[in-house]
Protein backbone atom coordinates (compact mmCIF):
# COMPACT_ATOMS: atom_id res chain seq x y z
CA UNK A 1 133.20 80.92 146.09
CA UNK A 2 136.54 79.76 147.62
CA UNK A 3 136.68 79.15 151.22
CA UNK A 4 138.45 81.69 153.16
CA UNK A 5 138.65 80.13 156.43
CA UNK A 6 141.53 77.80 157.74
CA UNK A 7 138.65 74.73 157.92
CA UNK A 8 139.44 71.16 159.85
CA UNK A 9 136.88 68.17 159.03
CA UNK A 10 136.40 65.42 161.78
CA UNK A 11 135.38 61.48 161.25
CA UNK A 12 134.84 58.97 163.89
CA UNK A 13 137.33 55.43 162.24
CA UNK A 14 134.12 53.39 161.53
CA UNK A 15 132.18 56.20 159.46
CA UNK A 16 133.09 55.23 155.89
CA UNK A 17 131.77 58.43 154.45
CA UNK A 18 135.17 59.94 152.93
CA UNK A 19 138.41 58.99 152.93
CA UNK A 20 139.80 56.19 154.81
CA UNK A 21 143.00 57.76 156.19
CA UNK A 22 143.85 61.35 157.73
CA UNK A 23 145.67 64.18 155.62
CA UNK A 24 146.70 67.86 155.37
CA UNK A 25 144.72 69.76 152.39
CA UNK A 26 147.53 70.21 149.82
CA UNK A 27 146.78 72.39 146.65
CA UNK A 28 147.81 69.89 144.05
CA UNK A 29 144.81 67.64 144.96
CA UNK A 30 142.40 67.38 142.40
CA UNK A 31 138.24 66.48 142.19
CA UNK A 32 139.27 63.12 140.85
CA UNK A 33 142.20 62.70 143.32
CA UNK A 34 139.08 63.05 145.86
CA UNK A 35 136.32 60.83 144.85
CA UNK A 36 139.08 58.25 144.08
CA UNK A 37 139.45 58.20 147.99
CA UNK A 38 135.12 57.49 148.30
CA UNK A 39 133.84 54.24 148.19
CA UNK A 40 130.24 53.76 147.14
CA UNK A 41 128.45 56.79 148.89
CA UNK A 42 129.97 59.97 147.60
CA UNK A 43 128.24 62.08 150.36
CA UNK A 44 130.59 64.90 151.15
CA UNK A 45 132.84 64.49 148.54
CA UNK A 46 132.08 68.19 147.61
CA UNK A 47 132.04 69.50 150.96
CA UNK A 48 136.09 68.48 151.47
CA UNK A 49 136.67 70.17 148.23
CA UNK A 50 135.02 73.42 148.98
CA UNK A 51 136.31 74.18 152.32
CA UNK A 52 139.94 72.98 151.21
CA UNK A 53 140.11 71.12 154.71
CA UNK A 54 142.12 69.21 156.79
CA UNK A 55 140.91 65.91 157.15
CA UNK A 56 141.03 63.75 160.46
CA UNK A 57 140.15 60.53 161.53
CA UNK A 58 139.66 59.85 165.21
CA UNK A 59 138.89 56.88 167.09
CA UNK A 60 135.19 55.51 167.47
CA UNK A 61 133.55 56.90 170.63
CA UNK A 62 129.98 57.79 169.82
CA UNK A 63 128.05 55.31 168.44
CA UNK A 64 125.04 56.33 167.16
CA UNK A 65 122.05 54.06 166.01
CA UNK A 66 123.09 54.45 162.07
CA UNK A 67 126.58 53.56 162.99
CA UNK A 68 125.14 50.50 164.63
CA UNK A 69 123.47 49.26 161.30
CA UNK A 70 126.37 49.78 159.91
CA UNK A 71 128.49 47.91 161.70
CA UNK A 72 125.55 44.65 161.85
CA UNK A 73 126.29 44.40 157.76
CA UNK A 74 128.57 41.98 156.74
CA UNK A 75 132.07 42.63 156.59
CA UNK A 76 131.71 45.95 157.74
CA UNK A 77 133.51 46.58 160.51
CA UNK A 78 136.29 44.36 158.88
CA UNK A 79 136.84 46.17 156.03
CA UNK A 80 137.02 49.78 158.11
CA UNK A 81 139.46 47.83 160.56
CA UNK A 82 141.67 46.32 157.69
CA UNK A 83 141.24 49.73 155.70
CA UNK A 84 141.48 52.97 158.07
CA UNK A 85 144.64 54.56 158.40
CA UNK A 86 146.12 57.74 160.47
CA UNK A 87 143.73 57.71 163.14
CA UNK A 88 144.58 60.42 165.79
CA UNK A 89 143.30 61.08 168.99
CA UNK A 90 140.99 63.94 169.18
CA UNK A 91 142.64 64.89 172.60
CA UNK A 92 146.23 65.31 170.45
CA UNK A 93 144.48 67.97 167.98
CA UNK A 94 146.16 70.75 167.77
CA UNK A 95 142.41 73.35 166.69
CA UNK A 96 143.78 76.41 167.47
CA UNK A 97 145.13 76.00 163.79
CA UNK A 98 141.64 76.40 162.56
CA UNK A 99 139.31 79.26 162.25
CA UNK A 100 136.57 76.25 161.82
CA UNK A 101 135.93 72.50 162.95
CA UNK A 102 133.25 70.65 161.48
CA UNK A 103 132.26 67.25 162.61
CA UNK A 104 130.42 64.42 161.17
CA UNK A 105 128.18 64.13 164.29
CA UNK A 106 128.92 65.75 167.60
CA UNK A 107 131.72 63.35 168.03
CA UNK A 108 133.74 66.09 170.26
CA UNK A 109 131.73 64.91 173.66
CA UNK A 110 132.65 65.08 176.23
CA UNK A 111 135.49 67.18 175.51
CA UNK A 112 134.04 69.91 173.77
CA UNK A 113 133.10 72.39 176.32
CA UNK A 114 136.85 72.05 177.50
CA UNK A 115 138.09 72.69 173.58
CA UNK A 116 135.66 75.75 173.57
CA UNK A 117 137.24 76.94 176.42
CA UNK A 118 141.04 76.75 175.68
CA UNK A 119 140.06 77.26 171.99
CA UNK A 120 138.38 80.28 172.02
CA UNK A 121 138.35 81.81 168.40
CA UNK A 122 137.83 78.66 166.83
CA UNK A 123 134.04 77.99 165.59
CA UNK A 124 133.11 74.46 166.33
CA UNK A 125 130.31 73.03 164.49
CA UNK A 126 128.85 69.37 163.57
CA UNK A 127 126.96 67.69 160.47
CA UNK A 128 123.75 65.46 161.86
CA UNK A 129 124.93 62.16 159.85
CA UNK A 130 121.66 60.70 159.78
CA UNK A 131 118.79 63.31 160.65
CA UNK A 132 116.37 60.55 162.20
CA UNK A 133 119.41 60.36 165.15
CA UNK A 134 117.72 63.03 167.91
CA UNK A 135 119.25 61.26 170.50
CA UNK A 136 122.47 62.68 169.75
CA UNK A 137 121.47 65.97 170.06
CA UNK A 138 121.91 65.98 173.50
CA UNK A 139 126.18 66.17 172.41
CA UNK A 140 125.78 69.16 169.89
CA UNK A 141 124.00 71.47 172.01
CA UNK A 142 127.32 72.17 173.28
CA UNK A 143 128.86 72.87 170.04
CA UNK A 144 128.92 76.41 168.57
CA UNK A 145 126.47 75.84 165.09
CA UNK A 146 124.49 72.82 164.32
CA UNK A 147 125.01 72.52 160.38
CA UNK A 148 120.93 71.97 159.65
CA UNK A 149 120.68 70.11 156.11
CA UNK A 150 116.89 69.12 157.02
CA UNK A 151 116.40 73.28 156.40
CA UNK A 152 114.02 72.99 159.75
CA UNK A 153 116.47 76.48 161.35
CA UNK A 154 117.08 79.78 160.55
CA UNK A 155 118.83 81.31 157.10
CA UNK A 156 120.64 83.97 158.78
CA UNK A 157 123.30 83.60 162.07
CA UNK A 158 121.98 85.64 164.86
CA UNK A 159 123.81 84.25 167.93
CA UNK A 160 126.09 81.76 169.34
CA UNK A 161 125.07 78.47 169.91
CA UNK A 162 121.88 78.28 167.33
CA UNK A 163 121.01 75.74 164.70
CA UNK A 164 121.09 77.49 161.22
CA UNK A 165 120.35 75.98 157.34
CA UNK A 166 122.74 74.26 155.46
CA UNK A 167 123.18 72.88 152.39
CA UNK A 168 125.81 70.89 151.54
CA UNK A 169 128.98 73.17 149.88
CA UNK A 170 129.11 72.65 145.97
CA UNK A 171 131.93 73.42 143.67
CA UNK A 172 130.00 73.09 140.46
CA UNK A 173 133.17 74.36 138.12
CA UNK A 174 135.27 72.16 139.63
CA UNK A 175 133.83 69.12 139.39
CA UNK A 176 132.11 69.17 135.99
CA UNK A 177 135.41 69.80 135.00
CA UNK A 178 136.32 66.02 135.67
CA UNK A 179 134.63 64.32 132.82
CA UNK A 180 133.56 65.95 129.16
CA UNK A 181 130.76 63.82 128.50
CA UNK A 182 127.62 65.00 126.03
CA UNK A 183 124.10 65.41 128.01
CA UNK A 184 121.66 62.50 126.65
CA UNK A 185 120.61 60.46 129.09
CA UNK A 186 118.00 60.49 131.98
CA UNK A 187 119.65 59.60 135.19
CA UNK A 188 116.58 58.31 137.80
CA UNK A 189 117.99 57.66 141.34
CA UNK A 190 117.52 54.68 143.30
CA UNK A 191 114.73 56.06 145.67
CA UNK A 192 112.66 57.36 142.48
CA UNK A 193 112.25 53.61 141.69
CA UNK A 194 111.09 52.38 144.55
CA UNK A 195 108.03 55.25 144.89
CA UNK A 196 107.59 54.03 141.00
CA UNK A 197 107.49 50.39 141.68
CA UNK A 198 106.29 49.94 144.83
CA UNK A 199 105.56 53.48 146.85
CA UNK A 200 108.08 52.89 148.99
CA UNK A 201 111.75 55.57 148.17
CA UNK A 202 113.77 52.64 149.96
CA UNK A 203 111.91 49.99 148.67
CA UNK A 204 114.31 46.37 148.39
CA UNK A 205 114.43 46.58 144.78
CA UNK A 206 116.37 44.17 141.67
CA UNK A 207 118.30 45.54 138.82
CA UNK A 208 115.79 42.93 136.74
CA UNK A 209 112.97 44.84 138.30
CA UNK A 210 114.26 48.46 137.21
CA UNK A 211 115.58 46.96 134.04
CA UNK A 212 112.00 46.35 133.19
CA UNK A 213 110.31 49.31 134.71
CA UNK A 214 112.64 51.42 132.31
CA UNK A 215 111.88 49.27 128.85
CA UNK A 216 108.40 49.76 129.40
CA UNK A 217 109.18 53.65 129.90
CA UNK A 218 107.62 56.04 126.83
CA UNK A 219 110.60 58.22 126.51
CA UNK A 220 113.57 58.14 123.73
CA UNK A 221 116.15 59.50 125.96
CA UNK A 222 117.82 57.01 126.77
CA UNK A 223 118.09 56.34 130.72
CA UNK A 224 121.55 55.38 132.94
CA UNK A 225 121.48 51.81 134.39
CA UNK A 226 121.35 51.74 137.98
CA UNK A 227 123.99 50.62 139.87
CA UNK A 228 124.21 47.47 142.31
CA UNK A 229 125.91 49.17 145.30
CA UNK A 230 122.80 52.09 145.04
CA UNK A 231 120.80 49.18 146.12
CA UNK A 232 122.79 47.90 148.41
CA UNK A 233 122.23 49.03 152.44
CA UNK A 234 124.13 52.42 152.96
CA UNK A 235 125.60 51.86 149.87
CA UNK A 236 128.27 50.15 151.51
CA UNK A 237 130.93 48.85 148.97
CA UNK A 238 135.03 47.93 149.30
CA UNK A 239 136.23 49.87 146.79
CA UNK A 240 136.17 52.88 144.53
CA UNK A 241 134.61 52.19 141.26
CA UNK A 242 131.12 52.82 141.66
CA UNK A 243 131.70 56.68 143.25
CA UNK A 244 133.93 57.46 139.74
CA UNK A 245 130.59 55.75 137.58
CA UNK A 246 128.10 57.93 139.95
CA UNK A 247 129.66 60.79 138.43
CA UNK A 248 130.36 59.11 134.73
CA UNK A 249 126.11 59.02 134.72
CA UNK A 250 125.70 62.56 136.30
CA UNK A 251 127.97 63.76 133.54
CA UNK A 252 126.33 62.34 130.70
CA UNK A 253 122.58 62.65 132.25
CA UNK A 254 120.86 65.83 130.85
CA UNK A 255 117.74 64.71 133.45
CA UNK A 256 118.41 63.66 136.91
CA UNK A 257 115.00 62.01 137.96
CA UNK A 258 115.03 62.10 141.95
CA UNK A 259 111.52 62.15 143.26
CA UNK A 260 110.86 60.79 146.54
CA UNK A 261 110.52 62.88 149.12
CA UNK A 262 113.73 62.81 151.03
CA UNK A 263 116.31 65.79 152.48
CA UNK A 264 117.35 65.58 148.64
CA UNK A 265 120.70 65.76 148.78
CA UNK A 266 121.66 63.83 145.78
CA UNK A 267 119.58 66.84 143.42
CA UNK A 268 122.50 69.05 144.66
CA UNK A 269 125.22 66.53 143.19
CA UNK A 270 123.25 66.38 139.93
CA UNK A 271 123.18 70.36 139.90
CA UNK A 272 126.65 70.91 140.30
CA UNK A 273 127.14 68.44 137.17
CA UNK A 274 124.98 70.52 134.97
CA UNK A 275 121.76 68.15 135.00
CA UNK A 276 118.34 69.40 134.94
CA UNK A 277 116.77 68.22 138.05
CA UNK A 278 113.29 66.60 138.82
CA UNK A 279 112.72 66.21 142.01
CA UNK A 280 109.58 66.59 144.73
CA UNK A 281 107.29 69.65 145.84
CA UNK A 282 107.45 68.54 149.42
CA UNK A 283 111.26 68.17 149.50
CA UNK A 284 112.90 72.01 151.12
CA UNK A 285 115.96 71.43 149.30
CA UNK A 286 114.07 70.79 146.03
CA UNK A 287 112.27 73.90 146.46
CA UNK A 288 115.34 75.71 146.84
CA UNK A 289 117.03 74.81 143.77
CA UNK A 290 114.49 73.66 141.24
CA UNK A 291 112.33 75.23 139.25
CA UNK A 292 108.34 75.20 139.70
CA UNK A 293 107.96 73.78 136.45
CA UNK A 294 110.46 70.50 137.57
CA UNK A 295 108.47 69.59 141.17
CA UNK A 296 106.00 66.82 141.12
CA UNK A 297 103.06 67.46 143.68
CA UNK A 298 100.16 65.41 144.46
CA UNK A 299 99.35 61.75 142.75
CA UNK A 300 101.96 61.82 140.08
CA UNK A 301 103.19 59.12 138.51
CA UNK A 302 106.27 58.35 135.88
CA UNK A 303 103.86 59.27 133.18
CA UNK A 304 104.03 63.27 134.33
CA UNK A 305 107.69 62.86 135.04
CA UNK A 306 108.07 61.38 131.52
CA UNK A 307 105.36 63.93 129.83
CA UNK A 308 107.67 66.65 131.57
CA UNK A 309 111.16 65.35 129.39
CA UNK A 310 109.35 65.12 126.18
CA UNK A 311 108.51 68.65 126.69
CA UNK A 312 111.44 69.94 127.70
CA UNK A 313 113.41 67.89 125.02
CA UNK A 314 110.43 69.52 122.15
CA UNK A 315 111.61 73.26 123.36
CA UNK A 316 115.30 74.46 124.10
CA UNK A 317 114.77 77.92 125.04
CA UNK A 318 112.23 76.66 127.48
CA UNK A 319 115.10 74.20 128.80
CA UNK A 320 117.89 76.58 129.30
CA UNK A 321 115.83 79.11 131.18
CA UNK A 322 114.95 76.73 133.73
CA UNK A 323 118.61 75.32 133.85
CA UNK A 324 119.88 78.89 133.94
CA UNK A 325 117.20 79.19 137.00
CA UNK A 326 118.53 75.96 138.23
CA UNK A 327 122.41 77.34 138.36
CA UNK A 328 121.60 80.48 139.75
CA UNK A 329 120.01 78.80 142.79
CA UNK A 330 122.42 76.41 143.13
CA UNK A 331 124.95 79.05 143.13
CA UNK A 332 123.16 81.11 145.99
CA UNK A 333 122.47 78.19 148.52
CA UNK A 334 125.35 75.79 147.66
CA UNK A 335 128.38 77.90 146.47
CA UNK A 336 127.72 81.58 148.34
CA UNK A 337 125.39 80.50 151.48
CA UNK A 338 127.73 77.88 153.50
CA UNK A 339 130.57 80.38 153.53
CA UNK A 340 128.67 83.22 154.04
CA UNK A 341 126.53 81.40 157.27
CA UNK A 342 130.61 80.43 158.74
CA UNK A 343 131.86 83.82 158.31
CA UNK A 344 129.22 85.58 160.06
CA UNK A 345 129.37 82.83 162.78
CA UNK A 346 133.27 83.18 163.15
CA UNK A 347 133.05 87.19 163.61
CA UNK A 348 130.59 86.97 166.50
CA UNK A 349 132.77 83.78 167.97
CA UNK A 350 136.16 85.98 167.97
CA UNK A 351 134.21 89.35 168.49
């Protein structure tokens, strides 16, 4: 589903999730022209692409506790300083352009009852960066939608302001369309090895440690090497590569092996790349999109995650219905659902 509303995405300067400098959506830009612009952490990538947005950066003003880790690592806050480009004053924002403004926290305080107000058939709504942040809810209760991607809200828009599920927009066709790699590999994601190795999803973990978790693995698939910037805090890295070799590995992964029970998000980028997903019983998002037959529940270990692939890879016709299941979910909560939820939200803001 193509977005149909005129859509501006917001960024405080020192978020590195996205691209590091302000632009105007132009039609000629491509999925690759996109994730060349992420560096490490490709969360969102899919999101700018869906909603064919507007992208601005505005000055830091809110700092919330995960942007303070982020600026404690080292080199951090130098490399967004050196970096960041076309920042604009939210005050000089011209949103009566837009039918919708989404931002990456509720980064509009304390000027957002005064936008609502001169503003008044534009839908403003924010993105939780990092769900454990409650503290910040006391900003986006004054924003029009809370975009929940914990799932704790409602499905359906009944009124104006309310909190309301969200997963994060997918453009499946466009962005397998990037690489043309065959499916034979198992992709497991950093978080999976940790639970393996040590029961803890963000474990500290070494690529010697995985290494030799995976050779002692009973499975002839063969599995994706992990990459050092997945174990790295936020994922923080000062350049491109590793986003463009995320999506190599989803590409060429027929499994993507993502167990720990997290919001999930990274199942959705392996779904809109055509991989089979294994994720977690206790994980909403999982639930959503997977199929019974792919959710570890109680004490698994890698053994039932590995018994799983050998029976999936001994029967095709039992692997393309649940991939077929897979898609079709996929489809209803990432393609069809985030456009639907803004549309109904935007006819009861200008009603």
């Amino acid at each position: 589903m193509e977005s149909t509303l005129k859509t501006l995405y917001l960024k405080q300067a020192h978020d590195s999730t996205g691209p590091f400098q302000s632009y105007a959506w132009d039609d000629s830009i491509t999925a690759m022209d996109m994730l060349q612009q992420f560096f490490g952490k490709t969360y969102q990538f899919e999101t700018l692409l869906y909603y064919k947005c507007d992208f601005i950066i505005i000055p830091t003003k809110q700092n919330s506790p995960w942007l303070q880790t982020k600026l404690s690592i080292d080199g951090y806050k130098k490399h967004i300083d050196e970096n960041v480009k076309h920042v604009i004053e939210l005050t000089k924002i011209d949103y009566g352009k837009y039918d919708v403004v989404i931002t990456h926290d509720p980064i509009l305080h304390p000027y957002i009852q005064q936008l609502k107000e001169t503003y008044k058939s534009t839908l403003f709504c924010y993105i939780m960066a990092e769900h454990s942040s409650w503290q910040m809810h006391q900003f986006g209760f004054e924003y029009d939608l809370w975009l929940d991607h914990t799932l704790n809200a409602s499905d359906d828009i009944i009124r104006l302001p309310q909190a309301v599920n969200y997963v994060f927009p997918r453009v499946p066709n466009l962005v397998s369309s990037m690489f043309n790699y065959p499916k034979s590999t198992v992709f497991i994601d950093y978080r999976s090895y940790g639970h393996f190795l040590s029961g803890i999803m963000d474990a500290k973990l070494t690529t010697q440690q995985i290494t030799e978790f995976n050779n002692e693995l009973d499975i002839e698939v063969p599995i994706e090497s992990i990459s050092e910037t997945s174990l790295k805090p936020y994922m923080f890295a000062t350049d491109s590569d590793d986003s463009i070799a995320y999506y190599e590995k989803l590409s060429r992964a027929k499994y993507f092996v993502t167990i720990a029970n997290r919001v999930g998000q990274a199942s959705c980028d392996a779904a809109s790349m055509g991989c089979l997903v294994i994720g977690n019983a206790e994980s909403k998002l999982h639930n959503l999109i997977c199929h019974k037959d792919c959710l570890m529940s109680g004490e698994f270990t890698h053994k039932d995650v590995t018994a799983l692939i050998k029976k999936l890879e001994s029967d095709n016709e039992y692997y393309n219905t649940i991939l077929k299941y897979q898609t079709e979910q996929l489809n209803k909560w990432g393609v069809e659902h985030p456009q639907n939820i803004l549309k109904e939200a935007w006819k009861i803001k200008t009603s």
